[in-house]
PDB file of N, CA and C in Angstrom:
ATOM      1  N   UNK A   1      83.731-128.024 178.683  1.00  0.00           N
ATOM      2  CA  UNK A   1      83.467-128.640 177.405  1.00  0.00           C
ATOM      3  C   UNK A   1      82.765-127.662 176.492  1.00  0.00           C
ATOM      4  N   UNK A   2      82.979-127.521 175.531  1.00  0.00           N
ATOM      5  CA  UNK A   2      82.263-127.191 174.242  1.00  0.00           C
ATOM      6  C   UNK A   2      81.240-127.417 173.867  1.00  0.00           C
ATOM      7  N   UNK A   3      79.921-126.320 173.076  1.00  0.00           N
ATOM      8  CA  UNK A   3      79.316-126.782 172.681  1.00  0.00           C
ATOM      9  C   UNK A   3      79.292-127.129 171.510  1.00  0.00           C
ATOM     10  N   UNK A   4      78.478-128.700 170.717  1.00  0.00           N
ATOM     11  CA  UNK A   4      78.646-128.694 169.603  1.00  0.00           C
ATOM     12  C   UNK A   4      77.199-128.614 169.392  1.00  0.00           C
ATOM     13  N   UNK A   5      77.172-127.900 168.142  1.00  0.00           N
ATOM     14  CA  UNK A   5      75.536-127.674 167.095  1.00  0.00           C
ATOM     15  C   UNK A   5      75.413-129.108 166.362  1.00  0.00           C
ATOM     16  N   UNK A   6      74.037-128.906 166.144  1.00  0.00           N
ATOM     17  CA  UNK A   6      73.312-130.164 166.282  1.00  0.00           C
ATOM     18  C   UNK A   6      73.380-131.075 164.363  1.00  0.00           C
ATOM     19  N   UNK A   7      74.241-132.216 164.503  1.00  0.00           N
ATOM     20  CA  UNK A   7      74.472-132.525 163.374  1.00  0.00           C
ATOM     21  C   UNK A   7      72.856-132.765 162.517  1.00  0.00           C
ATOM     22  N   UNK A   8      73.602-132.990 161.602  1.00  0.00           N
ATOM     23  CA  UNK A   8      72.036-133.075 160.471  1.00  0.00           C
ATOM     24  C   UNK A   8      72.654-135.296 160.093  1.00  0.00           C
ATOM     25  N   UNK A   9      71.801-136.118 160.298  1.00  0.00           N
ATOM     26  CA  UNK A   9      71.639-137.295 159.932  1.00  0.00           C
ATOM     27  C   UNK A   9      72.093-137.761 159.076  1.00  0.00           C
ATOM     28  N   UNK A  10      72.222-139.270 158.302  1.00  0.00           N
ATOM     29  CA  UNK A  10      72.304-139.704 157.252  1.00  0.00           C
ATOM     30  C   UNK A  10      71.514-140.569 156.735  1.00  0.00           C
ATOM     31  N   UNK A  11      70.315-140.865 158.050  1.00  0.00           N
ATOM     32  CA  UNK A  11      69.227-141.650 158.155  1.00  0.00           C
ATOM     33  C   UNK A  11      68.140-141.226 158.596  1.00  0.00           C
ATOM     34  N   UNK A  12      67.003-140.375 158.069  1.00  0.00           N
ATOM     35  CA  UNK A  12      65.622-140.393 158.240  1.00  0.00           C
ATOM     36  C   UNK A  12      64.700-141.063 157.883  1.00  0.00           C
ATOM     37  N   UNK A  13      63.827-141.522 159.587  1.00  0.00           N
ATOM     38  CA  UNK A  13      62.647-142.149 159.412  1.00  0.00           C
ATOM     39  C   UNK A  13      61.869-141.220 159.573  1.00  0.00           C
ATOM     40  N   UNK A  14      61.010-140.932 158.765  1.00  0.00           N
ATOM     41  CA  UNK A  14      59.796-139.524 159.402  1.00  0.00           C
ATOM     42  C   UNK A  14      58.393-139.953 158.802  1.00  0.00           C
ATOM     43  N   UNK A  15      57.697-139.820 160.001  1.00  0.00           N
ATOM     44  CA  UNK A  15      56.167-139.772 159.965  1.00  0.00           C
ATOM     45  C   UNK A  15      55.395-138.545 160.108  1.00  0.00           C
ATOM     46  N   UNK A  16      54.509-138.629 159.353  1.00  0.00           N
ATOM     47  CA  UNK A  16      53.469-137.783 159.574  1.00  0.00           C
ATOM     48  C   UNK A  16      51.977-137.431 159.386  1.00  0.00           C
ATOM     49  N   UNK A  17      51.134-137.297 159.638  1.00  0.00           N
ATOM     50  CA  UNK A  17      49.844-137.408 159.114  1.00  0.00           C
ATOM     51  C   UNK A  17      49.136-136.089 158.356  1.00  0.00           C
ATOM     52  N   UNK A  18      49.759-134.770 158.518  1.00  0.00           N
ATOM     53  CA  UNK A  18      49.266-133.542 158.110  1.00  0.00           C
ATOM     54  C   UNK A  18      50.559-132.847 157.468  1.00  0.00           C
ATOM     55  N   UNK A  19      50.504-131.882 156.387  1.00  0.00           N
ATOM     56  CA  UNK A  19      51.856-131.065 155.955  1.00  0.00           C
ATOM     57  C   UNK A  19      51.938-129.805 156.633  1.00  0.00           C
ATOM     58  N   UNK A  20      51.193-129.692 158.180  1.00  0.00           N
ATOM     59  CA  UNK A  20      51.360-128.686 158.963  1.00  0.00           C
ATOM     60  C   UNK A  20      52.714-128.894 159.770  1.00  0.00           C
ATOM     61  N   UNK A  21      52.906-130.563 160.116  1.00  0.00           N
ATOM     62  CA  UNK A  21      54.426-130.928 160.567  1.00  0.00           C
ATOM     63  C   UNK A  21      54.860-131.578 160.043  1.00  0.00           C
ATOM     64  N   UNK A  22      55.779-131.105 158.725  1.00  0.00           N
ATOM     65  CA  UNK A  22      56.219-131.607 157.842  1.00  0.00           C
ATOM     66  C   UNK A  22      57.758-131.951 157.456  1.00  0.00           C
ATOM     67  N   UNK A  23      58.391-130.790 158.424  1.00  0.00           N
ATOM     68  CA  UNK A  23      59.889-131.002 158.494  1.00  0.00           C
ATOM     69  C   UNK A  23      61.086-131.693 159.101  1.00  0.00           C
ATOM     70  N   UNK A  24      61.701-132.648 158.935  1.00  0.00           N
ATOM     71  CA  UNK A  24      62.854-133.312 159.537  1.00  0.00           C
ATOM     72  C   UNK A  24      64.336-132.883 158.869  1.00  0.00           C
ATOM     73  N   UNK A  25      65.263-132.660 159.971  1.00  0.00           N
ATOM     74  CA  UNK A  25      66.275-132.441 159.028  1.00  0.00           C
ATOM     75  C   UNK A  25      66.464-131.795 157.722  1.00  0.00           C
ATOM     76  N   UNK A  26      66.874-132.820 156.801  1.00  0.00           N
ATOM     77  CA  UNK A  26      66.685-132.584 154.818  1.00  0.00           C
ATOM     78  C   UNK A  26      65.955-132.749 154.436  1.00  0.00           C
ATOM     79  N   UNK A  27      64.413-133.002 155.000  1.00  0.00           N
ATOM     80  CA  UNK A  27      63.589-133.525 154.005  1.00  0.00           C
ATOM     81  C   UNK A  27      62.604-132.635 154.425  1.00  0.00           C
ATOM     82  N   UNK A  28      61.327-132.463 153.172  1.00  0.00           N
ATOM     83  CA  UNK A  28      60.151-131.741 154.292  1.00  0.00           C
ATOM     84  C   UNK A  28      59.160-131.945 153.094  1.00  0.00           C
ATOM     85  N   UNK A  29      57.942-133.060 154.132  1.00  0.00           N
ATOM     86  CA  UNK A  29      56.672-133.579 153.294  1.00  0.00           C
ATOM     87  C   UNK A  29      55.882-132.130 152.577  1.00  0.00           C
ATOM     88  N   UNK A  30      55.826-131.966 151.387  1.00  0.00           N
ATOM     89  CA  UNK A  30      54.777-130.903 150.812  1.00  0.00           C
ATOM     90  C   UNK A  30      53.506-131.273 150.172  1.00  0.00           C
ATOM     91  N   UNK A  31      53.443-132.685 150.234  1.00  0.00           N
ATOM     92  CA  UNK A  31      51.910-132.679 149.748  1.00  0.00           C
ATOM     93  C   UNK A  31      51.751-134.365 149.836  1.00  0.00           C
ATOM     94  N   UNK A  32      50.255-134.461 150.162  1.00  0.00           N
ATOM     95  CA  UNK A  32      50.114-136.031 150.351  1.00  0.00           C
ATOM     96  C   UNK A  32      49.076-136.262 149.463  1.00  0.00           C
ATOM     97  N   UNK A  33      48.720-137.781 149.502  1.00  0.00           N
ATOM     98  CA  UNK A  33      47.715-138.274 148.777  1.00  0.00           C
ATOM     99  C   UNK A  33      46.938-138.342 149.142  1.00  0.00           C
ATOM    100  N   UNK A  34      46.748-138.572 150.425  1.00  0.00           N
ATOM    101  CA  UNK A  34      45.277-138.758 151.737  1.00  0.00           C
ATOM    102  C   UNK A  34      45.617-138.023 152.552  1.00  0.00           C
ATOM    103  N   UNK A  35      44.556-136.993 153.008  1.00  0.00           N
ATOM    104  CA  UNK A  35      45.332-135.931 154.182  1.00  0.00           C
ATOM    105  C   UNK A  35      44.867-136.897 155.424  1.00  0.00           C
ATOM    106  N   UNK A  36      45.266-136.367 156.255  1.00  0.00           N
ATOM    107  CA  UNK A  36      44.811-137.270 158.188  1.00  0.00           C
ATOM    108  C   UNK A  36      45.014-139.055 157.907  1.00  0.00           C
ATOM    109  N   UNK A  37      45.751-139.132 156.922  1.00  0.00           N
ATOM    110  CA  UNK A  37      46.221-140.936 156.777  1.00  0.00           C
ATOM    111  C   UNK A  37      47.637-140.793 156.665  1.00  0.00           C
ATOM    112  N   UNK A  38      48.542-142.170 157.579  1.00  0.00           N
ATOM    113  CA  UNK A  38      49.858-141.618 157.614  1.00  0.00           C
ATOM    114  C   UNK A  38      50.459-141.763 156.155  1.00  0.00           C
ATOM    115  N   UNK A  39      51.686-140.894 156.316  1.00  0.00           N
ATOM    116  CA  UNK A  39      52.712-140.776 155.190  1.00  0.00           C
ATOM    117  C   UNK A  39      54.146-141.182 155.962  1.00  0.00           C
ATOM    118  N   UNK A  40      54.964-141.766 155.103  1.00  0.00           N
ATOM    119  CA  UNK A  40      56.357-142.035 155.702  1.00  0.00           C
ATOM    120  C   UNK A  40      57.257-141.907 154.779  1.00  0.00           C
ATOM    121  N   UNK A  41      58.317-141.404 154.979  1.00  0.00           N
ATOM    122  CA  UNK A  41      59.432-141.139 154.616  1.00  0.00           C
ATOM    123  C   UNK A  41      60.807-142.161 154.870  1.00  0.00           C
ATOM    124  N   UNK A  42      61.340-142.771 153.783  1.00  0.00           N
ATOM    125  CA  UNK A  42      62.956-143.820 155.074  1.00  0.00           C
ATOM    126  C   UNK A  42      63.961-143.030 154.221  1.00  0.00           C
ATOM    127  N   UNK A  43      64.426-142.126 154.343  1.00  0.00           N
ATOM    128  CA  UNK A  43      65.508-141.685 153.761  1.00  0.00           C
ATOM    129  C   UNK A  43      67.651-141.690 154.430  1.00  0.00           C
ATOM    130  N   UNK A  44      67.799-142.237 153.123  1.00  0.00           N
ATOM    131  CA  UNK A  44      69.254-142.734 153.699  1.00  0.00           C
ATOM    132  C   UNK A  44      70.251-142.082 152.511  1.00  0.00           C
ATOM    133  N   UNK A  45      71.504-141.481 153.098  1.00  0.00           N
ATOM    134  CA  UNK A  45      72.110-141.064 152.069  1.00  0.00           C
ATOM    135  C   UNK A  45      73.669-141.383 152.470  1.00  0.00           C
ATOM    136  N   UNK A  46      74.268-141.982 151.449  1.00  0.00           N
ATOM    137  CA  UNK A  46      75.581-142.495 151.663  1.00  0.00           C
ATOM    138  C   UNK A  46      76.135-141.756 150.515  1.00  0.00           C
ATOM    139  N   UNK A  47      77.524-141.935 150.481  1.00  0.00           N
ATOM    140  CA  UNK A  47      78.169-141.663 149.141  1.00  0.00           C
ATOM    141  C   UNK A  47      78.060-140.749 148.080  1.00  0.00           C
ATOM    142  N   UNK A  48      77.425-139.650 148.537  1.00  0.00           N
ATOM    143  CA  UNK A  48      77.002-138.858 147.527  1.00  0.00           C
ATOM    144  C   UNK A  48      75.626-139.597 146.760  1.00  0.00           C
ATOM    145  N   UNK A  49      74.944-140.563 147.182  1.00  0.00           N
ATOM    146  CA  UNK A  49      73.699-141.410 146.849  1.00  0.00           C
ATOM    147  C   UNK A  49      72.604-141.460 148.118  1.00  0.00           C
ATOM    148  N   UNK A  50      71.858-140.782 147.391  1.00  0.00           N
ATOM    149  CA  UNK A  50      70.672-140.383 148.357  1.00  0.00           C
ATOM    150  C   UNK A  50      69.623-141.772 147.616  1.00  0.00           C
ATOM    151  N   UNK A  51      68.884-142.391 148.732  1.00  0.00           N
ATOM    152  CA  UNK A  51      67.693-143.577 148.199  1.00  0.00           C
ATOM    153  C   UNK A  51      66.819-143.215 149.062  1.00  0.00           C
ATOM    154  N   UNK A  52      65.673-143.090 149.296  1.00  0.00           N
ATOM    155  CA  UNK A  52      64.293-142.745 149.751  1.00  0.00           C
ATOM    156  C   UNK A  52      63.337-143.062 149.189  1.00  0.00           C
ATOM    157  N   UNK A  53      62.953-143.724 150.293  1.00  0.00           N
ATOM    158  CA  UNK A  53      61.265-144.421 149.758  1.00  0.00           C
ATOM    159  C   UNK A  53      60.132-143.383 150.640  1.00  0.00           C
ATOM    160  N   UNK A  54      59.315-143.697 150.222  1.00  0.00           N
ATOM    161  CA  UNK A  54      58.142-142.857 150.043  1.00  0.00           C
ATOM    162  C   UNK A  54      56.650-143.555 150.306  1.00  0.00           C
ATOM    163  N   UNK A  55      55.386-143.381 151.393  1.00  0.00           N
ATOM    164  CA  UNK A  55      54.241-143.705 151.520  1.00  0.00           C
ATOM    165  C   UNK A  55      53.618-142.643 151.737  1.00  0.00           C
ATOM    166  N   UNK A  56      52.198-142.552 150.513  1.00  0.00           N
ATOM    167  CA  UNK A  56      51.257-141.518 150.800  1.00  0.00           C
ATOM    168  C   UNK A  56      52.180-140.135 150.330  1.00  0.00           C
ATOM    169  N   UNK A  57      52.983-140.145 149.916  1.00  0.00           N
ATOM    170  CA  UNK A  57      53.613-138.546 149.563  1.00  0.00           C
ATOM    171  C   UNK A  57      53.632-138.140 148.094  1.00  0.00           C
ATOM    172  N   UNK A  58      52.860-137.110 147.390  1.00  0.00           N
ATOM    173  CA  UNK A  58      53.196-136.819 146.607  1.00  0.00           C
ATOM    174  C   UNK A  58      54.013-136.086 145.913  1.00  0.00           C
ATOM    175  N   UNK A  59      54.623-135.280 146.970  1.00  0.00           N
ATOM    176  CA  UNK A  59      55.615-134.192 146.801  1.00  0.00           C
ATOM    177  C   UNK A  59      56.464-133.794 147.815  1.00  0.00           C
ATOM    178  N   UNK A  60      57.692-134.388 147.667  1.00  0.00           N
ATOM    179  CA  UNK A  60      59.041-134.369 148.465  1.00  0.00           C
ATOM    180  C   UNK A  60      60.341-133.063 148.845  1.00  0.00           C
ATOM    181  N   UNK A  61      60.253-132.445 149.579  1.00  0.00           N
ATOM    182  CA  UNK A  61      61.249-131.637 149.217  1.00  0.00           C
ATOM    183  C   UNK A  61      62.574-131.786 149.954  1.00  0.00           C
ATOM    184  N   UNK A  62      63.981-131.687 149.094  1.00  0.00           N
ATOM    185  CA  UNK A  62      65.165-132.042 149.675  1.00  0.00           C
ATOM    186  C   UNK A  62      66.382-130.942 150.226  1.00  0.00           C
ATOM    187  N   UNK A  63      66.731-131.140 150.608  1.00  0.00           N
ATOM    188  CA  UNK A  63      67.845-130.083 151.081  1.00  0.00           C
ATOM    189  C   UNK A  63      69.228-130.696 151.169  1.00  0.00           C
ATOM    190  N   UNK A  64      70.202-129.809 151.421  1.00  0.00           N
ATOM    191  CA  UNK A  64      71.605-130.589 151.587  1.00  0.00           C
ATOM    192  C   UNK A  64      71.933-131.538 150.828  1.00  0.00           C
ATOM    193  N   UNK A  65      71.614-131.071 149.112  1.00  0.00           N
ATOM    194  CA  UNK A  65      72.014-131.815 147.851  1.00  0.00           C
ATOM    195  C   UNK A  65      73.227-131.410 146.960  1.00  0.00           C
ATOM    196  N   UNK A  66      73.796-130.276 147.384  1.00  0.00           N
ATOM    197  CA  UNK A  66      75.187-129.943 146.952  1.00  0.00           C
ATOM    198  C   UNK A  66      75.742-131.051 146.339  1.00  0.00           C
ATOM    199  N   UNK A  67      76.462-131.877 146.920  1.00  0.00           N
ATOM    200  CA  UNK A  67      77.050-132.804 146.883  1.00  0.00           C
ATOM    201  C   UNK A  67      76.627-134.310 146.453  1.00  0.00           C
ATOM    202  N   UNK A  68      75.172-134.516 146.247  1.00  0.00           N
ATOM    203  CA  UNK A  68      74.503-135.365 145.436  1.00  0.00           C
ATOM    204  C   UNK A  68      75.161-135.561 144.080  1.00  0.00           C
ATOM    205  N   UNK A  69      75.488-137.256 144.267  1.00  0.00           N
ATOM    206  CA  UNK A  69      75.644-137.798 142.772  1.00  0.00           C
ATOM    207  C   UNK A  69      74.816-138.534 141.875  1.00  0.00           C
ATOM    208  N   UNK A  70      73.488-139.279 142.894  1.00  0.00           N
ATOM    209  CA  UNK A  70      72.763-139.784 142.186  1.00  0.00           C
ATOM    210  C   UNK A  70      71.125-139.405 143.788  1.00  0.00           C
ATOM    211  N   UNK A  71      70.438-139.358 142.935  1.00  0.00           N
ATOM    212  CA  UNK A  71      69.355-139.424 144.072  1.00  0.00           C
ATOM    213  C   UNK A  71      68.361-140.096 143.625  1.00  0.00           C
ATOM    214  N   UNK A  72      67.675-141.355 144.056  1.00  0.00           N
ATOM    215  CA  UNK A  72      66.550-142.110 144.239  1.00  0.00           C
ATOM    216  C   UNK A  72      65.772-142.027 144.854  1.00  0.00           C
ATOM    217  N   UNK A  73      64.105-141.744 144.220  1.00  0.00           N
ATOM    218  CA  UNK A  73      62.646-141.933 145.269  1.00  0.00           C
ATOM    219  C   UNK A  73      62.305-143.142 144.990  1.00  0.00           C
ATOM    220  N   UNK A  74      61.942-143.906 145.369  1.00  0.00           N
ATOM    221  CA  UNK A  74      61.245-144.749 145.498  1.00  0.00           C
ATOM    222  C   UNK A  74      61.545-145.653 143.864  1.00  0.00           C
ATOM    223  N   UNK A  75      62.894-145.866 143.622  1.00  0.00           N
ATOM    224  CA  UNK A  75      63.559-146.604 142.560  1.00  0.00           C
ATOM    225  C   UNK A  75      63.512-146.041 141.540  1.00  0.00           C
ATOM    226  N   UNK A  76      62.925-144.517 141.611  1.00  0.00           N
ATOM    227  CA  UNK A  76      63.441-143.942 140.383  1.00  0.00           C
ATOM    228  C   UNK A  76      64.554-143.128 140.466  1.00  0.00           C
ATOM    229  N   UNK A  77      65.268-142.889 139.053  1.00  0.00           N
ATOM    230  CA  UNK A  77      66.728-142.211 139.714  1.00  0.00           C
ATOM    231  C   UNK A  77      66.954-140.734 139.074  1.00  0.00           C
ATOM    232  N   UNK A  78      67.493-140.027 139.901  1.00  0.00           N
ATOM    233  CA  UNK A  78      67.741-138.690 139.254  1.00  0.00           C
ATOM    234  C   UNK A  78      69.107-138.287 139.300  1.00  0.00           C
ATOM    235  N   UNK A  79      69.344-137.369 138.414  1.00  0.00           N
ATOM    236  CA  UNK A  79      71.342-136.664 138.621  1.00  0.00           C
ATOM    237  C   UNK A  79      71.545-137.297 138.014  1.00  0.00           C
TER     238      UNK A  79
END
């Protein structure tokens, strides 16, 4: 059998309490509101429509947006 490399999601849940481990997949926490209090991430992307909500994060960073037609944080919309 073959190996296959490791797909990238269409659904992240990510926690974290510090921006020392900050990276999942496409997303990666860069700054919070309360440091050592959790932050969460639910990010889901269908259709060229990325929606992600957001706790405790002030600054989000995205990846694998090529192909983005509309992207939403937390009901605001961008693109």
């Amino acid at each position: 059998m073959g190996r296959q490399g490791q797909s990238s999601p269409d659904h992240i849940r990510f926690v974290t309490y510090t921006t020392r481990y900050n990276r999942d997949y496409w997303i990666s926490v860069d700054g919070l509101s309360k440091h050592y209090e959790r932050a969460d991430v639910d990010a889901q992307r269908r259709g060229g429509v990325y929606d992600i909500k957001t706790n405790n994060i002030t600054r989000l960073g995205l990846r694998e947006t090529d192909h983005a037609k509309q992207i939403r944080i937390d009901a605001r919309i961008s693109r």
